[in-house]
Structure formats: structure tokens, C-alpha cells
C-alpha atoms as a PDB file:
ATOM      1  CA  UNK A   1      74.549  48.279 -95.865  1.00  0.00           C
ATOM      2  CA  UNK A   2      75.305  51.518 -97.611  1.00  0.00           C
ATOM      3  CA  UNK A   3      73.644  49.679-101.021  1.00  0.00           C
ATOM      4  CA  UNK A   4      70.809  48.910 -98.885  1.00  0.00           C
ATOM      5  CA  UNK A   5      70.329  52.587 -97.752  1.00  0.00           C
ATOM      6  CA  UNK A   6      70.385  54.134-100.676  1.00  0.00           C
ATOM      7  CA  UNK A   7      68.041  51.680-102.794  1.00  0.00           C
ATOM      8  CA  UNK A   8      65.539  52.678 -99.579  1.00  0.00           C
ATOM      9  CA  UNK A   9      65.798  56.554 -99.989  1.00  0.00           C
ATOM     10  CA  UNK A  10      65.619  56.544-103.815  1.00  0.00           C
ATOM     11  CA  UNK A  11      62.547  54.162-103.483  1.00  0.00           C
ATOM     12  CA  UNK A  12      61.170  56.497-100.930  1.00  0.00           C
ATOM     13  CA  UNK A  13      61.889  59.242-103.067  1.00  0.00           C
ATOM     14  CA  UNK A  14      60.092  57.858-105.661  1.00  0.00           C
ATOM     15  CA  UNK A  15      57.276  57.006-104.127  1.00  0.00           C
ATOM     16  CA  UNK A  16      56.714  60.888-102.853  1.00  0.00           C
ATOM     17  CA  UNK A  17      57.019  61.497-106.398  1.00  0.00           C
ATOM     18  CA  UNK A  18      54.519  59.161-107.868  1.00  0.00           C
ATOM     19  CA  UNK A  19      52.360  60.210-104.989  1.00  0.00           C
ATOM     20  CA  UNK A  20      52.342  63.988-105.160  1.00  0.00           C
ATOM     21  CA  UNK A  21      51.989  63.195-109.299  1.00  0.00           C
ATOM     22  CA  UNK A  22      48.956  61.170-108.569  1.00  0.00           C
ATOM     23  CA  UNK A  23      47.438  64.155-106.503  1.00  0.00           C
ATOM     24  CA  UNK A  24      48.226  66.193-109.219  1.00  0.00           C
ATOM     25  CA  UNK A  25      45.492  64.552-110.739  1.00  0.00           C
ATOM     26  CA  UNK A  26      42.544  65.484-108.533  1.00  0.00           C
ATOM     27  CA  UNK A  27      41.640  68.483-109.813  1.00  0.00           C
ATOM     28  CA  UNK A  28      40.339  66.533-112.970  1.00  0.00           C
ATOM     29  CA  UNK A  29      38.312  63.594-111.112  1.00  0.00           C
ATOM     30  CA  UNK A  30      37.580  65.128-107.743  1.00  0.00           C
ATOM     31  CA  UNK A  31      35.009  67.415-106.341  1.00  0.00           C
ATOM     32  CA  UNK A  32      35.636  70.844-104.780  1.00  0.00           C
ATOM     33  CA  UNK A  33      35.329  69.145-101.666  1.00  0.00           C
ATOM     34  CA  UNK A  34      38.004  66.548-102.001  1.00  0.00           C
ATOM     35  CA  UNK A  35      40.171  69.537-103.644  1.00  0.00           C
ATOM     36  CA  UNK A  36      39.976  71.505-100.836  1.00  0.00           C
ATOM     37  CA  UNK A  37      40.974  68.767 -98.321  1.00  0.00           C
ATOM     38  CA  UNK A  38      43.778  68.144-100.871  1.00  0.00           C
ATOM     39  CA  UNK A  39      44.663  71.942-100.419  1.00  0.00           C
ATOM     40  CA  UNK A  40      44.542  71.729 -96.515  1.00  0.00           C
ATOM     41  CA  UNK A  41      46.545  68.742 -96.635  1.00  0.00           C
ATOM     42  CA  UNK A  42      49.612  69.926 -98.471  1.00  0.00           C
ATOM     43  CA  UNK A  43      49.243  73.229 -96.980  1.00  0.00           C
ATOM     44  CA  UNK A  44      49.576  71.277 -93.331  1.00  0.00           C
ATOM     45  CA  UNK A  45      52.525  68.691 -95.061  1.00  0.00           C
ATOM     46  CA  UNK A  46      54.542  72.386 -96.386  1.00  0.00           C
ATOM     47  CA  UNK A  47      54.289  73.962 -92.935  1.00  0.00           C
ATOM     48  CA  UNK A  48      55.002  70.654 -90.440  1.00  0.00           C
ATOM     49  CA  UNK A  49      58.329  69.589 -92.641  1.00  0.00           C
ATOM     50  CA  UNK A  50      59.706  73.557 -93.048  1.00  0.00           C
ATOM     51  CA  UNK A  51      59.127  73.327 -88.665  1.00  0.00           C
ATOM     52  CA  UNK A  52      61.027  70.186 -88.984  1.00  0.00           C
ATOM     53  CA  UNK A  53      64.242  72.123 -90.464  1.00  0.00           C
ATOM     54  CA  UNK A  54      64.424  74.054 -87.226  1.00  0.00           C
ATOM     55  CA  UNK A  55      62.978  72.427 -83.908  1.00  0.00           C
ATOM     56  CA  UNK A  56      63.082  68.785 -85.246  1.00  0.00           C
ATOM     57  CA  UNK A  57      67.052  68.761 -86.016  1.00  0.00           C
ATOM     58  CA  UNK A  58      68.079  71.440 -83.093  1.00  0.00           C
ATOM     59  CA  UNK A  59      65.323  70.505 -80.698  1.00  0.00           C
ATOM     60  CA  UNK A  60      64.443  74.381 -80.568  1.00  0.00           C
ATOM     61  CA  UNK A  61      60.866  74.031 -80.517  1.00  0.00           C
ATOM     62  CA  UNK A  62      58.943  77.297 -81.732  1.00  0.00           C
ATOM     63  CA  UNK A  63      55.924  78.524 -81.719  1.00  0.00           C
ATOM     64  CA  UNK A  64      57.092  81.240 -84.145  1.00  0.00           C
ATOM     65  CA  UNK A  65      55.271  79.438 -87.283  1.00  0.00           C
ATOM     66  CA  UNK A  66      52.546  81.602 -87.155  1.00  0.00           C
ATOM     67  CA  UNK A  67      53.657  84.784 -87.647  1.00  0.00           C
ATOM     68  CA  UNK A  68      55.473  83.790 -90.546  1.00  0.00           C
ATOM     69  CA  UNK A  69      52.433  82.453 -92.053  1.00  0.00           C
ATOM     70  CA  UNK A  70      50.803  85.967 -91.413  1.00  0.00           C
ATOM     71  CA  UNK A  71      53.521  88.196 -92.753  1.00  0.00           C
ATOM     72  CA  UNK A  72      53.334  85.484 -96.048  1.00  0.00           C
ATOM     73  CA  UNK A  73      49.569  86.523 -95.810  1.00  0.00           C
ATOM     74  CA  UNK A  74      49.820  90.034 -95.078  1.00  0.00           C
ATOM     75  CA  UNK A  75      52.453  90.364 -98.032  1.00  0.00           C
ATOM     76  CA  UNK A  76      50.353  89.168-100.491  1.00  0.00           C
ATOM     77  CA  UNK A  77      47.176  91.155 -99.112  1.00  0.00           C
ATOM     78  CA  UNK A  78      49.254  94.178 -99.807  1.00  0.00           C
ATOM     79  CA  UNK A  79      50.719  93.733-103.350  1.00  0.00           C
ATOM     80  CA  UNK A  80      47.165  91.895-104.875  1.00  0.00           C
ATOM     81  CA  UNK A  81      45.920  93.870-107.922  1.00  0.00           C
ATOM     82  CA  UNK A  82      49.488  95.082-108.084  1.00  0.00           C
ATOM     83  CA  UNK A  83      52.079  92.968-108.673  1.00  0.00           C
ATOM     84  CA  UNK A  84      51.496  89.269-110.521  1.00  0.00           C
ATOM     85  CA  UNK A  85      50.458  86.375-108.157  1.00  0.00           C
ATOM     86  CA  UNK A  86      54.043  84.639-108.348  1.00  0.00           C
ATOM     87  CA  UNK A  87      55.614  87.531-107.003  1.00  0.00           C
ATOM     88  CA  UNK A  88      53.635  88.209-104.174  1.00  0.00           C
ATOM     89  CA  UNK A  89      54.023  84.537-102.922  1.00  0.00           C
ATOM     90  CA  UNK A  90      57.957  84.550-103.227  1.00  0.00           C
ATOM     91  CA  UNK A  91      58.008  87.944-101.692  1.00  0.00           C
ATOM     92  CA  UNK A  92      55.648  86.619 -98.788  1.00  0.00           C
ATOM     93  CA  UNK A  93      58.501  84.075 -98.536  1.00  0.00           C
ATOM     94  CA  UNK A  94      61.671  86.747 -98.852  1.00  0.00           C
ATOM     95  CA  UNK A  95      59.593  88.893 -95.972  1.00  0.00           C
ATOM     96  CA  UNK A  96      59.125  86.052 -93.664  1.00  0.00           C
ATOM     97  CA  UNK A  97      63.148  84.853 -94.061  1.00  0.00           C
ATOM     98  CA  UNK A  98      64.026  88.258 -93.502  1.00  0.00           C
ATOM     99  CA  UNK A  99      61.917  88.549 -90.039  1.00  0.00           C
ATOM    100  CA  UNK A 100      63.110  85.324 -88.846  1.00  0.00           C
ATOM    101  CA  UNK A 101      66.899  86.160 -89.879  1.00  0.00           C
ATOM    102  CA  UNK A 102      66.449  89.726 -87.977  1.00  0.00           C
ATOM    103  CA  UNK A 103      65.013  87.963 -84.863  1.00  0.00           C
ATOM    104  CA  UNK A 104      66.915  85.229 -84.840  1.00  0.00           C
ATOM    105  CA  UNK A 105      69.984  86.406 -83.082  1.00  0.00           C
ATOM    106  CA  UNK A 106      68.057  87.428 -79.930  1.00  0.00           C
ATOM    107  CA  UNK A 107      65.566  84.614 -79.857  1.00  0.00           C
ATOM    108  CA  UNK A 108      68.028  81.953 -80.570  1.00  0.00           C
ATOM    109  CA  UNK A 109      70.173  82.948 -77.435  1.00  0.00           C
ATOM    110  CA  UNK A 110      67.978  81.438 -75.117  1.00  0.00           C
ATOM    111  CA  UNK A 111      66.965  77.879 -74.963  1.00  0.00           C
ATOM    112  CA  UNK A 112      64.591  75.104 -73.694  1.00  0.00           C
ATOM    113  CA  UNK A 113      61.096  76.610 -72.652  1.00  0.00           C
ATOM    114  CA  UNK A 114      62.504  80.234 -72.458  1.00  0.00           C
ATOM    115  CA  UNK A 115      62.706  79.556 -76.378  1.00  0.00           C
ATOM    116  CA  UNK A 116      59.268  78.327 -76.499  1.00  0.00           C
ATOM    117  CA  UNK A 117      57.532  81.026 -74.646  1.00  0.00           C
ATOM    118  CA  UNK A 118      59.504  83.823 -76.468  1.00  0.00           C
ATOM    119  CA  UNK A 119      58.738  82.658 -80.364  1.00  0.00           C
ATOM    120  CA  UNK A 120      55.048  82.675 -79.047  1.00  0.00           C
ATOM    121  CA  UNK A 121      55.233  86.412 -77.216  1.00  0.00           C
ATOM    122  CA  UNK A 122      57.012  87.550 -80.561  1.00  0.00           C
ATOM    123  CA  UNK A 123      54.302  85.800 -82.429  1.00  0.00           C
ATOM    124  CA  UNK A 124      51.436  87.576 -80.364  1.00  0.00           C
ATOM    125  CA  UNK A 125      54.060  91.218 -80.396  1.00  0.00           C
ATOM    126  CA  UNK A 126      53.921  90.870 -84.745  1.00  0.00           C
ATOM    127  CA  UNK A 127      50.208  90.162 -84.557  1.00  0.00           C
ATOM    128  CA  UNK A 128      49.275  93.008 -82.702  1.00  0.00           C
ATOM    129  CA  UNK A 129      51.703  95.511 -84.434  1.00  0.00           C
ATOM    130  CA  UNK A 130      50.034  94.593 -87.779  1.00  0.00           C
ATOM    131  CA  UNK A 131      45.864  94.805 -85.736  1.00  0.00           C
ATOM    132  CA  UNK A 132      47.693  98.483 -84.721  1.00  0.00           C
ATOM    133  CA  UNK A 133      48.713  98.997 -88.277  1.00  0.00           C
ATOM    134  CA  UNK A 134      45.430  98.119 -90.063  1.00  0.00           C
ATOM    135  CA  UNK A 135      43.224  99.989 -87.491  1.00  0.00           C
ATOM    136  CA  UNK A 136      45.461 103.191 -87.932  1.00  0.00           C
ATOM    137  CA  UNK A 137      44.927 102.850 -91.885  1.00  0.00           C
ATOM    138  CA  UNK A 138      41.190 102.086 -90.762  1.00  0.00           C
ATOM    139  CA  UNK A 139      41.072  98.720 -92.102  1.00  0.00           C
ATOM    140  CA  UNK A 140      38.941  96.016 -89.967  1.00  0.00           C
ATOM    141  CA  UNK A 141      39.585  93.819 -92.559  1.00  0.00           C
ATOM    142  CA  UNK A 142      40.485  93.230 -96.561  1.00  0.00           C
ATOM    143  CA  UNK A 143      38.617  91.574 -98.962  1.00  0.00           C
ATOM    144  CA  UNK A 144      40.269  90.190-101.933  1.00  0.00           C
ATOM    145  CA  UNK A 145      38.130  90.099-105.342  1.00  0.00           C
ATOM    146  CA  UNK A 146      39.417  88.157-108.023  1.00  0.00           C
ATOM    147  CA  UNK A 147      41.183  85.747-106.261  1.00  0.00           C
ATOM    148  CA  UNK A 148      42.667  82.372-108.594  1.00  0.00           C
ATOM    149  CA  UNK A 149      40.307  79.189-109.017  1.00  0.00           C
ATOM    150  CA  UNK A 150      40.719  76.119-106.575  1.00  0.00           C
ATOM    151  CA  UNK A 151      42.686  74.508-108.849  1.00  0.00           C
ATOM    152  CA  UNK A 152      45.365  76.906-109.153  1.00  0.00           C
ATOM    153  CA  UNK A 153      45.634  77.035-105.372  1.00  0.00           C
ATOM    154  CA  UNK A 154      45.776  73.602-105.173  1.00  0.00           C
ATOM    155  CA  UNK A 155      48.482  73.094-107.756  1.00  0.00           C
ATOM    156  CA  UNK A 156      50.277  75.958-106.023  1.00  0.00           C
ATOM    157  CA  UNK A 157      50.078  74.228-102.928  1.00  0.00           C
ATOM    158  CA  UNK A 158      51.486  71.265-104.308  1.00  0.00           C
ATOM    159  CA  UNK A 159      54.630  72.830-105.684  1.00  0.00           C
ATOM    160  CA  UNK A 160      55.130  74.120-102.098  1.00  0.00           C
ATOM    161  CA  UNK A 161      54.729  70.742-100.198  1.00  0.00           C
ATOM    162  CA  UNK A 162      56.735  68.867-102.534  1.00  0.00           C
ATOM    163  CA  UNK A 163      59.798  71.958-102.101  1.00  0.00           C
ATOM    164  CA  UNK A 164      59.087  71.542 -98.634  1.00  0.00           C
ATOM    165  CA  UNK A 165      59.469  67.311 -98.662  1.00  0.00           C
ATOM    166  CA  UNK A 166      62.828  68.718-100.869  1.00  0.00           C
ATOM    167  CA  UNK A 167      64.371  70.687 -98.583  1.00  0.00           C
ATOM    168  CA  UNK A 168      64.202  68.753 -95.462  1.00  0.00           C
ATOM    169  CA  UNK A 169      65.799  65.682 -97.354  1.00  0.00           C
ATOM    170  CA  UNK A 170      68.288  67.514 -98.192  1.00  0.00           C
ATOM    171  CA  UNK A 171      69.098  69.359 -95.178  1.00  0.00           C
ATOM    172  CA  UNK A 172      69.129  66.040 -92.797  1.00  0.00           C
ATOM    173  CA  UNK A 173      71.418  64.473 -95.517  1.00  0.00           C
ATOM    174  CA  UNK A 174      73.928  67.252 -95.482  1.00  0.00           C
ATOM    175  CA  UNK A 175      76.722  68.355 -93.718  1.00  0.00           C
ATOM    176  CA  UNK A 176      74.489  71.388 -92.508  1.00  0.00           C
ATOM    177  CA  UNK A 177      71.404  68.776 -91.197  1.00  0.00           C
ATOM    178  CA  UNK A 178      75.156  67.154 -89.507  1.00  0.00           C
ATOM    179  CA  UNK A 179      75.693  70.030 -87.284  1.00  0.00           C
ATOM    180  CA  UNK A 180      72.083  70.654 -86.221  1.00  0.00           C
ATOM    181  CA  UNK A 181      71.524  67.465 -84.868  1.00  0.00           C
ATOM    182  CA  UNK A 182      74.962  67.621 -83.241  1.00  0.00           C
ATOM    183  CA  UNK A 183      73.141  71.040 -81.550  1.00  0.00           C
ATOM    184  CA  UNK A 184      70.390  69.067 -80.894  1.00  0.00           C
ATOM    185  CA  UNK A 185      72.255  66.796 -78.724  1.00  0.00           C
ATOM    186  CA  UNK A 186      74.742  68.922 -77.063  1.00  0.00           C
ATOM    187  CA  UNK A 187      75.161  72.600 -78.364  1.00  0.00           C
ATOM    188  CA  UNK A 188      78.452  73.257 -76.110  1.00  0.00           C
ATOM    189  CA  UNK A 189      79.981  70.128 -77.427  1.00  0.00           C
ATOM    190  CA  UNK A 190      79.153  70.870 -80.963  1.00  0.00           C
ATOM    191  CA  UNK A 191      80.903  74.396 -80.724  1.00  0.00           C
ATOM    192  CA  UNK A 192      83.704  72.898 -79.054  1.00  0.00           C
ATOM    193  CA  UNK A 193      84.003  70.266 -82.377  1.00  0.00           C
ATOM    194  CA  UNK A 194      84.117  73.612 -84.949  1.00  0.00           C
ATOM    195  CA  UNK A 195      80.000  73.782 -85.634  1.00  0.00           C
ATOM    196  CA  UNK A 196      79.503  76.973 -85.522  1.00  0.00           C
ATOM    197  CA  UNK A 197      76.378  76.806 -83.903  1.00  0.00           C
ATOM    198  CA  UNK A 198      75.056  80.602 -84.135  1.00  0.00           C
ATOM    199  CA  UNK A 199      75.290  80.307 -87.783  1.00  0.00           C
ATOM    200  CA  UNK A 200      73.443  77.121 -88.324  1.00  0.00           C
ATOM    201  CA  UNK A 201      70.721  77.953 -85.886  1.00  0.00           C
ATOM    202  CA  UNK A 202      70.180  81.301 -87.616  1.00  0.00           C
ATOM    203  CA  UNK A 203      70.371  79.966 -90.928  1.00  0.00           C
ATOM    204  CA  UNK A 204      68.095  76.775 -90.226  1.00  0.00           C
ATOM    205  CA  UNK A 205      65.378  79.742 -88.543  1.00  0.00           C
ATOM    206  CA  UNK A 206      65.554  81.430 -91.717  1.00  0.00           C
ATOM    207  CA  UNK A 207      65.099  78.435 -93.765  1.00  0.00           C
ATOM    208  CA  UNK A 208      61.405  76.850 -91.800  1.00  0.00           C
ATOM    209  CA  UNK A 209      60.535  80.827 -92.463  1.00  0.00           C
ATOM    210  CA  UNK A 210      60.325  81.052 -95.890  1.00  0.00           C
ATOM    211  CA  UNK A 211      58.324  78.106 -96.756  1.00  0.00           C
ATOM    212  CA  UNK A 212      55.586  79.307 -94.368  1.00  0.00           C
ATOM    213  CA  UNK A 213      55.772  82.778 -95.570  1.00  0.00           C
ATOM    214  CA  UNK A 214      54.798  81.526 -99.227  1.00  0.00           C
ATOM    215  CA  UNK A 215      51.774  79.155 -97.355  1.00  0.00           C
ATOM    216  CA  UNK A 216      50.515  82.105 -95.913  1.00  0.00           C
ATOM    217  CA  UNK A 217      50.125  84.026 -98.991  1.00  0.00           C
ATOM    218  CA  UNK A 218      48.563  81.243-101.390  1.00  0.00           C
ATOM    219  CA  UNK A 219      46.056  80.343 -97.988  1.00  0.00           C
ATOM    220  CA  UNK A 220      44.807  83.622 -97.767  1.00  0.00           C
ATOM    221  CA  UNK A 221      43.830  83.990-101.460  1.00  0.00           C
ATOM    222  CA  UNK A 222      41.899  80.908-100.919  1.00  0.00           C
ATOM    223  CA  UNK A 223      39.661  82.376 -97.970  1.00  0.00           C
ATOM    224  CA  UNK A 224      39.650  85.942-100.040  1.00  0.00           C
ATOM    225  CA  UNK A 225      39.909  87.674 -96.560  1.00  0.00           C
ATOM    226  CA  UNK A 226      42.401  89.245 -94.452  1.00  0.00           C
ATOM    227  CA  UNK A 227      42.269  89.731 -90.403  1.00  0.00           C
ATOM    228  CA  UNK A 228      45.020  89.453 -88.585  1.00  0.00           C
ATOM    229  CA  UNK A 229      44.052  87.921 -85.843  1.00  0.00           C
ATOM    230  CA  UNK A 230      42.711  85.436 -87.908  1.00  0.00           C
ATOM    231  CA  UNK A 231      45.912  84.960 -90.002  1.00  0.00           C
ATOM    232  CA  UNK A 232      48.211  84.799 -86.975  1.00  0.00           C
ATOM    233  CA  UNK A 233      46.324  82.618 -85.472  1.00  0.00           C
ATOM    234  CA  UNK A 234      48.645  80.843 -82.796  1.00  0.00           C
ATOM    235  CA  UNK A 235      46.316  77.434 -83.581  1.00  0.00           C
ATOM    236  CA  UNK A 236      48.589  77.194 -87.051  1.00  0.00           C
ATOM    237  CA  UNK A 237      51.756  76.566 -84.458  1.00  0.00           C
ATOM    238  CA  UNK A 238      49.892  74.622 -82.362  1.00  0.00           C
ATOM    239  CA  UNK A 239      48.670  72.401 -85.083  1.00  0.00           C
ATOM    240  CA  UNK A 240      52.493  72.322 -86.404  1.00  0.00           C
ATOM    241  CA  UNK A 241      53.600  70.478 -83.684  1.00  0.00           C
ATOM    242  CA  UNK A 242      50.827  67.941 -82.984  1.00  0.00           C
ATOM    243  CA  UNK A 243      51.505  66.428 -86.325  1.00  0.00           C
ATOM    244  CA  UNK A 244      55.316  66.624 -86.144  1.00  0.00           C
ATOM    245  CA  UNK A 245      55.024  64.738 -82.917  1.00  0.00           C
ATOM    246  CA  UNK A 246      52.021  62.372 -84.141  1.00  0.00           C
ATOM    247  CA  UNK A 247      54.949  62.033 -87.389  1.00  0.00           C
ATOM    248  CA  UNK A 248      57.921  61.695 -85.097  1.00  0.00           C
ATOM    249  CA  UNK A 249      61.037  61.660 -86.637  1.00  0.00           C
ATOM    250  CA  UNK A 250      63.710  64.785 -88.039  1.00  0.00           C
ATOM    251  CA  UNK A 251      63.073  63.171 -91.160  1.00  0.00           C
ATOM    252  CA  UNK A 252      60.737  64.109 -94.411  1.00  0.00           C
ATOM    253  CA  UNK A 253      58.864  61.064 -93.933  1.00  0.00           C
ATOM    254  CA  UNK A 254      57.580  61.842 -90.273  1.00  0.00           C
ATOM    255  CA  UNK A 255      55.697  65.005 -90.621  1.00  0.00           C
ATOM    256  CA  UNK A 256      54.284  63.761 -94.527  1.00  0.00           C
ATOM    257  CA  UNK A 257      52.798  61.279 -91.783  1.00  0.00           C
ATOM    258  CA  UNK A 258      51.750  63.136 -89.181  1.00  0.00           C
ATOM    259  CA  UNK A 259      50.367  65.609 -91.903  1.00  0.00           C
ATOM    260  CA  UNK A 260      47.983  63.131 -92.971  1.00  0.00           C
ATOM    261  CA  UNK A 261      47.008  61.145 -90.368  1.00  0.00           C
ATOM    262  CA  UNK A 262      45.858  64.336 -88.236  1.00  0.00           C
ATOM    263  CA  UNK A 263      44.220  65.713 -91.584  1.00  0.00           C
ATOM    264  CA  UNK A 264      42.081  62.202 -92.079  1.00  0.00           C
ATOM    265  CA  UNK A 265      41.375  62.304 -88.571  1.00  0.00           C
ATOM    266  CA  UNK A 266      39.963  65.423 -87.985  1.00  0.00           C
ATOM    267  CA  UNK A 267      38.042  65.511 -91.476  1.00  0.00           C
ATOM    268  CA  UNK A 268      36.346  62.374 -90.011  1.00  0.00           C
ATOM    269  CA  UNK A 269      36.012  63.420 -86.550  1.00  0.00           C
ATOM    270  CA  UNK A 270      34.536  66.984 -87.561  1.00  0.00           C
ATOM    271  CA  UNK A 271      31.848  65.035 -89.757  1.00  0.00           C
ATOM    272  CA  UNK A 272      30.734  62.261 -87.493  1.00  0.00           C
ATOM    273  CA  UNK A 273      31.606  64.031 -83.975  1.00  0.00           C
ATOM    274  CA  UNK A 274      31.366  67.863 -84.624  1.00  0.00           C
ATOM    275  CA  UNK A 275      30.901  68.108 -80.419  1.00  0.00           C
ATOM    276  CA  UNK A 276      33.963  66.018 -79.362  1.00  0.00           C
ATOM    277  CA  UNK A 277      36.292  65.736 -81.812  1.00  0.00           C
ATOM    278  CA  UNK A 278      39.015  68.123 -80.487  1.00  0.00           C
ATOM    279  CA  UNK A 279      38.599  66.486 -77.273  1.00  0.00           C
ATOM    280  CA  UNK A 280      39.345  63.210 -79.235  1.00  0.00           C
ATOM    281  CA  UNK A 281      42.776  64.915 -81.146  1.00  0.00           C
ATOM    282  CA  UNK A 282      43.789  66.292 -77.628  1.00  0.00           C
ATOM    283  CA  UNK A 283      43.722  62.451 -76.319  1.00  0.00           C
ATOM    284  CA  UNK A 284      45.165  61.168 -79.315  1.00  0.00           C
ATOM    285  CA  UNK A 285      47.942  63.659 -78.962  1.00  0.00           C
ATOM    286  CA  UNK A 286      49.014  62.780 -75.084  1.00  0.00           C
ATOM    287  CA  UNK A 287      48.553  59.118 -76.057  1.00  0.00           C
ATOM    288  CA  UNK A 288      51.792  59.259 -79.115  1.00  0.00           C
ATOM    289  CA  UNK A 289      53.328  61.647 -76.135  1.00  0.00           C
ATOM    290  CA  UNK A 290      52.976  58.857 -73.607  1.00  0.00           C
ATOM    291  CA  UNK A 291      53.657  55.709 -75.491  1.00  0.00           C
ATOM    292  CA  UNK A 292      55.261  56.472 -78.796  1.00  0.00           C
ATOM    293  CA  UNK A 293      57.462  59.357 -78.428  1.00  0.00           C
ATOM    294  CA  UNK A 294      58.957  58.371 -82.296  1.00  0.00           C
ATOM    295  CA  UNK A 295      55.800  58.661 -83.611  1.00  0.00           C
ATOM    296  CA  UNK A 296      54.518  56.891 -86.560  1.00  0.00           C
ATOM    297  CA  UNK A 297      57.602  57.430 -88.585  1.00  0.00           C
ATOM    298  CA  UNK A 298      59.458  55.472 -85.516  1.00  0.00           C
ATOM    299  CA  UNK A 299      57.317  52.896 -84.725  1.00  0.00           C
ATOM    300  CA  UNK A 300      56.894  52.013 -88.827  1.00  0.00           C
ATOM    301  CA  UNK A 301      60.646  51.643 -88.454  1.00  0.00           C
ATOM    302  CA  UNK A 302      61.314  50.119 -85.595  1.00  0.00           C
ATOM    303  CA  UNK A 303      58.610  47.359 -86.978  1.00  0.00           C
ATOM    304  CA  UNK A 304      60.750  47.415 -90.276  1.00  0.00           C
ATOM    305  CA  UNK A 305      64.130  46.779 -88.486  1.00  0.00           C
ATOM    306  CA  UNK A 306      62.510  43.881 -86.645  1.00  0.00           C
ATOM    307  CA  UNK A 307      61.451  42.161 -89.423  1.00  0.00           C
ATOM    308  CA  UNK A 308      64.552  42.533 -91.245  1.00  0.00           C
ATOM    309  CA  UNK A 309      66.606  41.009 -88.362  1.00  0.00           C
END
């Protein structure tokens, strides 16, 4: 059983590898169509698995994703033209762990929908504070000139997904991803076994921060602009959770699919039913609510199961 397990992750694991290595590829075949929906793609697979880290294994679902992708955004508006592209995007990262590990405490001591409603009204609170900011420097906007090629975006983008894939393996495999699922299923009874719960719930916030953070400042060097209401858009959070539900799963193989399958979708939706097609994703969405609450990653391995008994 145990054999059996592990040939299964390290064949999943190398299959995520061959893929992303195949995408890696693109840039030299494809158009700058295709790369772009290869952009949006990874850029959706990074954010959904870093949400995963939090809500998925404690069942604290935010709405908080969004401001972390701003402050990565409005971190790298800031230091363009004056510090070197890496640094910006790790420091967009660094700023949006140190927001979440600041708010954590407080937002973390309250659970259920009192935790959803409260990442979103500190989402809107940062948004605002920054519009404030920017109109007192007199600043409707930024433009960025210069900005890197498609292709160095995309590869970017990449790197970021495949961390992303990374680190929620290894946090649902560890002793770490052990104690948030024990919150996830009863916090007193976790804290009564030793977790200590505070800890892990502030540390696993931190952690679905940074990745975001470092989206958020490659994303807005490929749209050259900067408004915040645009880059704090709550739609990003929104999005987030569709696919992690359309995924299912606290595991790096549920969002990847969720990811994708909302990304295909709406790419063909947008192009054959520009009128409807949100209408369509709202229907699909209560649908995988209603009848398969696991998701695709769930149902794929419930189907598996079956067929091996």
C-alpha cells in the first residue's frame, strides 16, 4: 500500500514536471496569443494552489487574495526603473508575507463567515488606503515603459506556478499540512492534542501571501499599468475560489485542475458566447457546488479507487 502510494506521487510528480517543461516550450512554437493564455493560466494555477495552503487545509476561506496580489503589484510599480526586475518581484512577495503575518493575528481570531467577510473588508480597507495614497501624490494612474517581453513574463510565470505546485505538496505531506487539516476538522480538539493552532494558522496565512505578492508584481508588468482599483480587484479572490472548488481537493492536483478547466472554459466561452458566458461559469459553478462537492480532483479519484477495487 505504502509502495503503491509513493510510485503514484513520484509519477504524479513527474508528470507536472514533464508538463510545465513542455510549456516551457511555447514561447518558441506558439503565437502571442497562445503565450498569453499560457501566462493567464499559470498565473491562475500560482494563485489557486498558494489559496489552497490556507483555506483548503484549515477550511478558513478568504477573500484576502487580492490585496496581496495588489501590494505584489504596487511593490513593483514603485521600485521599476530602480531596482532590477528580480528584486522587485521577491520584495512584492516579502511585502505581501509581511501584511498577511501583521493581520493575521486579528483576522485569524474569528472564524466561519465572520472570517470571510473580514479578509474581504480588509481587502476593500488596503485598496482604498493605497486610491488615498496615489491621489494625495496626484497619481490617477502609472504607466510603466520598458516593461520585459512576453516571453520573459511567461517564463517568470512559470517558475512561480511550478514553486507554487512545490509548496503545497510539500505542506499537505508534512507534519505542518498534519496540523492544519487537524484545524480544519476541529480547531479545539487540535489544540487540546499539542497543535498549536495560532501558530500554524498564522504561518500557513503568511505562506498563500507571498506567492500572490510575487503574481501581482510580474502581472502588472505585463498590462504596463497601475490602478488600484484595478489591481485589487476583489474578482482575483473571487476567481480563486471558483477554481479551487471546480479543482476540489487540499491537494496540488485539485486547483492545477480547476486552474485549467475554468481557463479553457472561459477562453472558449468569451470567443463563441461573449454575451453569456459568465452566466454559463456562474451555472457551472453551483452545478460542482450541488453535485460534486470534491470537485474534479475527487471525482477523478473516486473513479480511480473504483476501478482498482
Amino acid at each position: 500500500m505504502i509502495e503503491t502510494t509513493a510510485s503514484r506521487l513520484g509519477v504524479t510528480a513527474s508528470g507536472l514536471v514533464l508538463a510545465l517543461a513542455l510549456f516551457a516550450l511555447l514561447p518558441q512554437f506558439g503565437s502571442d496569443y497562445l503565450i498569453g493564455i499560457g501566462l493567464t493560466l499559470f498565473m491562475w494555477i500560482a494563485l489557486t494552489e498558494s489559496w489552497v495552503v490556507l483555506s483548503g487545509m484549515t477550511g478558513y476561506i478568504s477573500l484576502g487574495h487580492a490585496v496581496f496580489f495588489g501590494i505584489g503589484s504596487y511593490i513593483a510599480v514603485l521600485g521599476w526603473g530602480v531596482i532590477p526586475l528580480w528584486l522587485s518581484i521577491l520584495l512584492g512577495g516579502a511585502g505581501a508575507g509581511l501584511v498577511a503575518l501583521i493581520m493575521g493575528y486579528p483576522v485569524l481570531r474569528v472564524r466561519g463567515p465572520y472570517f470571510v467577510i473580514l479578509t474581504f473588508g480588509i481587502a476593500e480597507f488596503v485598496k482604498f488606503c493605497v486610491v488615498n495614497v496615489e491621489a494625495g501624490l496626484g497619481k490617477a494612474g502609472r504607466l510603466l515603459f520598458g516593461a520585459p517581453s512576453l516571453e520573459t513574463l511567461y517564463y517568470i510565470m512559470i517558475i512561480l506556478a511550478g514553486l507554487a505546485i512545490a509548496l503545497t505538496y510539500w505542506v499537505r505531506r508534512s507534519r505542518f499540512g498534519t496540523g492544519l487539516r487537524a484545524i480544519r476538522e476541529n480547531e479545539e480538539a487540535a489544540e487540546t492534542l499539542g497543535v498549536p493552532v495560532a501558530r500554524y494558522k498564522i504561518a500557513a496565512f503568511a505562506l498563500s501571501a507571498v506567492i500572490p505578492g510575487m503574481v501581482g508584481a510580474v502581472m502588472v508588468l505585463r498590462v504596463t499599468y497601475f490602478e488600484p482599483l484595478q489591481a485589487f480587484n476583489p474578482v482575483v479572490s473571487f476567481t480563486i475560489i471558483s477554481m479551487a472548488i471546480i479543482g476540489g481537493s487540499d491537494d496540488a492536483p485539485g486547483p492545477l485542475l480547476g486552474a485549467i478547466s475554468l481557463v479553457v472554459v472561459s477562453e472558449l466561452l468569451w470567443s463563441s458566447f461573449p454575451q453569456v458566458y459568465m452566466i454559463v461559469l456562474g451555472v457551472l459553478l453551483i452545478g460542482f457546488v450541488l453535485w460534486a462537492p470534491d470537485g474534479l480532483y475527487g471525482r477523478l479519484t473516486s473513479l480511480f479507487r473504483r476501478r482498482v477495487s
